[in-house]
Protein backbone atom coordinates (compact mmCIF):
# COMPACT_ATOMS: atom_id res chain seq x y z
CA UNK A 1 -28.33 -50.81 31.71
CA UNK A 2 -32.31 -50.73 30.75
CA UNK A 3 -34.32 -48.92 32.83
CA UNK A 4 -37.23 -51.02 34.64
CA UNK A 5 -39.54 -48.48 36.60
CA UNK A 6 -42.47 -50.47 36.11
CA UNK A 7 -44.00 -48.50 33.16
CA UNK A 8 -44.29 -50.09 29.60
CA UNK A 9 -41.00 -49.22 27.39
CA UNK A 10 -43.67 -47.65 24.48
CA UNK A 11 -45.31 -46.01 26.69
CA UNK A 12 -41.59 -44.38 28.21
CA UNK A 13 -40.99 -43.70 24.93
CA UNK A 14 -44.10 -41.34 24.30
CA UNK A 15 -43.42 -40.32 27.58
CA UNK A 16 -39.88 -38.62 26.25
CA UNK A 17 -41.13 -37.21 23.22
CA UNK A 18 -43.76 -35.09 25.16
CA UNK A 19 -41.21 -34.22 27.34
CA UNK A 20 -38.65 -33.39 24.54
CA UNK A 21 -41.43 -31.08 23.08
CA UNK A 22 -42.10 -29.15 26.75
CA UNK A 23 -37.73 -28.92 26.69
CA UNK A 24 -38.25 -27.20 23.51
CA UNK A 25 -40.87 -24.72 24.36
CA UNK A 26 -38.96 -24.04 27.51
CA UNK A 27 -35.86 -23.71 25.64
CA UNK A 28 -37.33 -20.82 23.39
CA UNK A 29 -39.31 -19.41 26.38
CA UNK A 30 -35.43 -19.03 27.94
CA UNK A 31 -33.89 -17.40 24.65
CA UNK A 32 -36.83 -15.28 24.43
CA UNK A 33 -36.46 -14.50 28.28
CA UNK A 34 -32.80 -13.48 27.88
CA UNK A 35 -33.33 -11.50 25.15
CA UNK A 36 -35.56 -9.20 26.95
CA UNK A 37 -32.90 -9.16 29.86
CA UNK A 38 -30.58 -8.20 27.48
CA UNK A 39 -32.45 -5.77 25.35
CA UNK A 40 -35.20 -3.94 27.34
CA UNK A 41 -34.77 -0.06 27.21
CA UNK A 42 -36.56 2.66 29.17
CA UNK A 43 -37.19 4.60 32.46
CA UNK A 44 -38.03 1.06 34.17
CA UNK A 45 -34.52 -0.66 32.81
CA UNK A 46 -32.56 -1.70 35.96
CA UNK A 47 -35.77 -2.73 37.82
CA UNK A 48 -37.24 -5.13 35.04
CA UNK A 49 -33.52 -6.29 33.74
CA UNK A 50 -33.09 -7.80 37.26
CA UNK A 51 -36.91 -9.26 36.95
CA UNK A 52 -35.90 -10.72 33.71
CA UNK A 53 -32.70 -12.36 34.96
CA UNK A 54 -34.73 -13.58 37.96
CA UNK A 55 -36.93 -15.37 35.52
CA UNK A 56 -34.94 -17.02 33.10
CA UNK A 57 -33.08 -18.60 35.85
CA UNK A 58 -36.07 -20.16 36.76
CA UNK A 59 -36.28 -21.59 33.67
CA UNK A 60 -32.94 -22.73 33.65
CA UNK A 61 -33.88 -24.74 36.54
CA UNK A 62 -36.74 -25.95 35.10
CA UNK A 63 -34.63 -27.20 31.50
CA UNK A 64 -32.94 -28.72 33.79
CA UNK A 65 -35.43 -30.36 35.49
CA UNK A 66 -37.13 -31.84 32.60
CA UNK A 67 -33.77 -33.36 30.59
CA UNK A 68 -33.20 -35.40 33.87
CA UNK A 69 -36.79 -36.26 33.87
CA UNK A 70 -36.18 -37.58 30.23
CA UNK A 71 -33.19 -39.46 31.62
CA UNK A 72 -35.04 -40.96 34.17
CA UNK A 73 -37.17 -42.63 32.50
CA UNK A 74 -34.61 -44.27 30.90
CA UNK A 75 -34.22 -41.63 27.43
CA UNK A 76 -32.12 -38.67 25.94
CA UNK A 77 -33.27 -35.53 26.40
CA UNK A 78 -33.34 -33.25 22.47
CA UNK A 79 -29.93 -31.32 22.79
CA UNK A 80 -29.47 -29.03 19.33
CA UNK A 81 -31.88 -25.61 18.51
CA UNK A 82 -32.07 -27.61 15.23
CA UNK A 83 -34.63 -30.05 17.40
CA UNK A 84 -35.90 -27.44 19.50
CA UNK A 85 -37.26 -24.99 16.39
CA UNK A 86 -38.58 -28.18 15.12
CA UNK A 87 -40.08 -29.45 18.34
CA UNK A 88 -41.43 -26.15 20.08
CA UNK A 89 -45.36 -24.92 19.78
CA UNK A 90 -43.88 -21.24 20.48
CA UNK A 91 -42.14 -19.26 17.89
CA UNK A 92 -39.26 -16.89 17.82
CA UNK A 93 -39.82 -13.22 18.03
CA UNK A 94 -38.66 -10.63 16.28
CA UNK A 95 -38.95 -6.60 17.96
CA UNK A 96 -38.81 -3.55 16.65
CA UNK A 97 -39.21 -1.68 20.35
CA UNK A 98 -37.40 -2.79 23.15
CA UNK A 99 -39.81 -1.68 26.21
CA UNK A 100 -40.97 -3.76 29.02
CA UNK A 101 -44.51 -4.11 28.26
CA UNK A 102 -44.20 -5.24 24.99
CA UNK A 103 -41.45 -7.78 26.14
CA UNK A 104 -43.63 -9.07 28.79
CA UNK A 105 -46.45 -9.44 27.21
CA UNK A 106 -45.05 -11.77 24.54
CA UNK A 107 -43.60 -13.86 27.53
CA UNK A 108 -47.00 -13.84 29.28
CA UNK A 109 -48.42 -15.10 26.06
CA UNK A 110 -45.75 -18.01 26.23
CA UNK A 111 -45.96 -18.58 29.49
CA UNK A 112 -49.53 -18.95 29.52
CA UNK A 113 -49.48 -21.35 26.07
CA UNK A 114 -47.08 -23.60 28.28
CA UNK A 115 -49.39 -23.80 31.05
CA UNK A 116 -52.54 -25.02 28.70
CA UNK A 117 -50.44 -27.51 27.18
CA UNK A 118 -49.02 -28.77 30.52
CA UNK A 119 -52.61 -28.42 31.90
CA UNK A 120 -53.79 -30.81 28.75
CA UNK A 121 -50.71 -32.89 28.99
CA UNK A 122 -51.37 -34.27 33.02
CA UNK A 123 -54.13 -37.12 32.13
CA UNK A 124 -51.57 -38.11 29.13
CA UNK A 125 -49.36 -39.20 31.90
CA UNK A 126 -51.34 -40.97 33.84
CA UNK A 127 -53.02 -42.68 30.80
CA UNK A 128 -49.05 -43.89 30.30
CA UNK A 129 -48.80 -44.56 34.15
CA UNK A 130 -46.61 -42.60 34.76
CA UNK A 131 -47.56 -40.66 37.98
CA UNK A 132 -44.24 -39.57 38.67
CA UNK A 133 -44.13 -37.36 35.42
CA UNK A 134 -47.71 -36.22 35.89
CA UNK A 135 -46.56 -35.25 38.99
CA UNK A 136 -43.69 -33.37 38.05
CA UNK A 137 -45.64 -32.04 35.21
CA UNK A 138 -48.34 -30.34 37.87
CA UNK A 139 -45.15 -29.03 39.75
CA UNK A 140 -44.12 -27.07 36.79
CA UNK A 141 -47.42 -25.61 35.91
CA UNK A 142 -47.65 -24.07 39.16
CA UNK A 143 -44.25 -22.75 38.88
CA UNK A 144 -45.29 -21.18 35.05
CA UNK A 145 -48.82 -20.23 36.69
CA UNK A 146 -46.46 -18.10 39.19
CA UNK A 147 -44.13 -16.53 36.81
CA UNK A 148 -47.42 -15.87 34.53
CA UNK A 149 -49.02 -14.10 37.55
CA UNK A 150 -45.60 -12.25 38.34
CA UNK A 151 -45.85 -10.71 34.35
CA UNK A 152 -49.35 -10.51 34.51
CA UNK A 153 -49.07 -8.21 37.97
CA UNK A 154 -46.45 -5.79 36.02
CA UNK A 155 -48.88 -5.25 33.42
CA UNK A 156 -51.96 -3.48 35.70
């Protein structure tokens, strides 16, 4: 059945790809979150492996979050790495030390690229009328401004 929310069907459409692309970035912001779970070393390991798993289940949520969003509105959220390498306006990493500082750092640097974008991305919304998504949108800034902050406070 079509999906009549009262905003314009090309407009829902640009609506999804935007949101496809932030399901992308968070989808590599996740992988690059796990890895650092899974592959920090040092005398800090246990306390900043559980800090790690704390935040990439926060981004679970928040993957989550946004593919219903997509569905909401009536499209299909991206579903293959194929289309979120293609998609994303982060990029993979590749380590050669495995210590917390360098790991967060490169996650504070995503972290804070997501929040510009969704930041620059609000008036977008409303411009499609879509207040629901630009509300949403402000929702998960806050929650990447948080996690930012959290990263941000390990690295003083």
């Amino acid at each position: 059945m079509k999906t009549s929310i009262g905003i314009k069907p090309a407009n829902t459409a640009q609506i999804a790809q935007s949101l496809n692309t932030l399901l992308a970035d968070e989808h590599i912001l996740y992988i690059k979150t796990r890895k650092s779970h899974w592959n920090v070393e040092g005398p800090d390991f246990l306390s900043i492996h559980r800090f790690f798993e704390e935040q990439y289940k926060q981004l679970e949520d928040i993957i989550d979050e946004i593919a219903e969003r997509i569905r909401t509105i009536g499209h299909f959220p991206e579903a293959t790495l194929a289309a979120f390498l293609k998609e994303t306006h982060l990029s993979e990493e590749t380590r050669e030390k495995n210590d917390s500082a360098g790991f967060m750092k490169s996650l504070l640097e995503d972290h804070d690229a997501i929040i510009i974008h969704l930041r620059e991305s609000i008036n977008k919304y409303n411009e499609w009328q879509d207040a629901g998504t630009s509300d949403f949108i402000t929702g998960l800034m806050e929650t990447h401004e948080k996690m930012a902050w959290m990263l941000r406070a390990h690295l003083k």
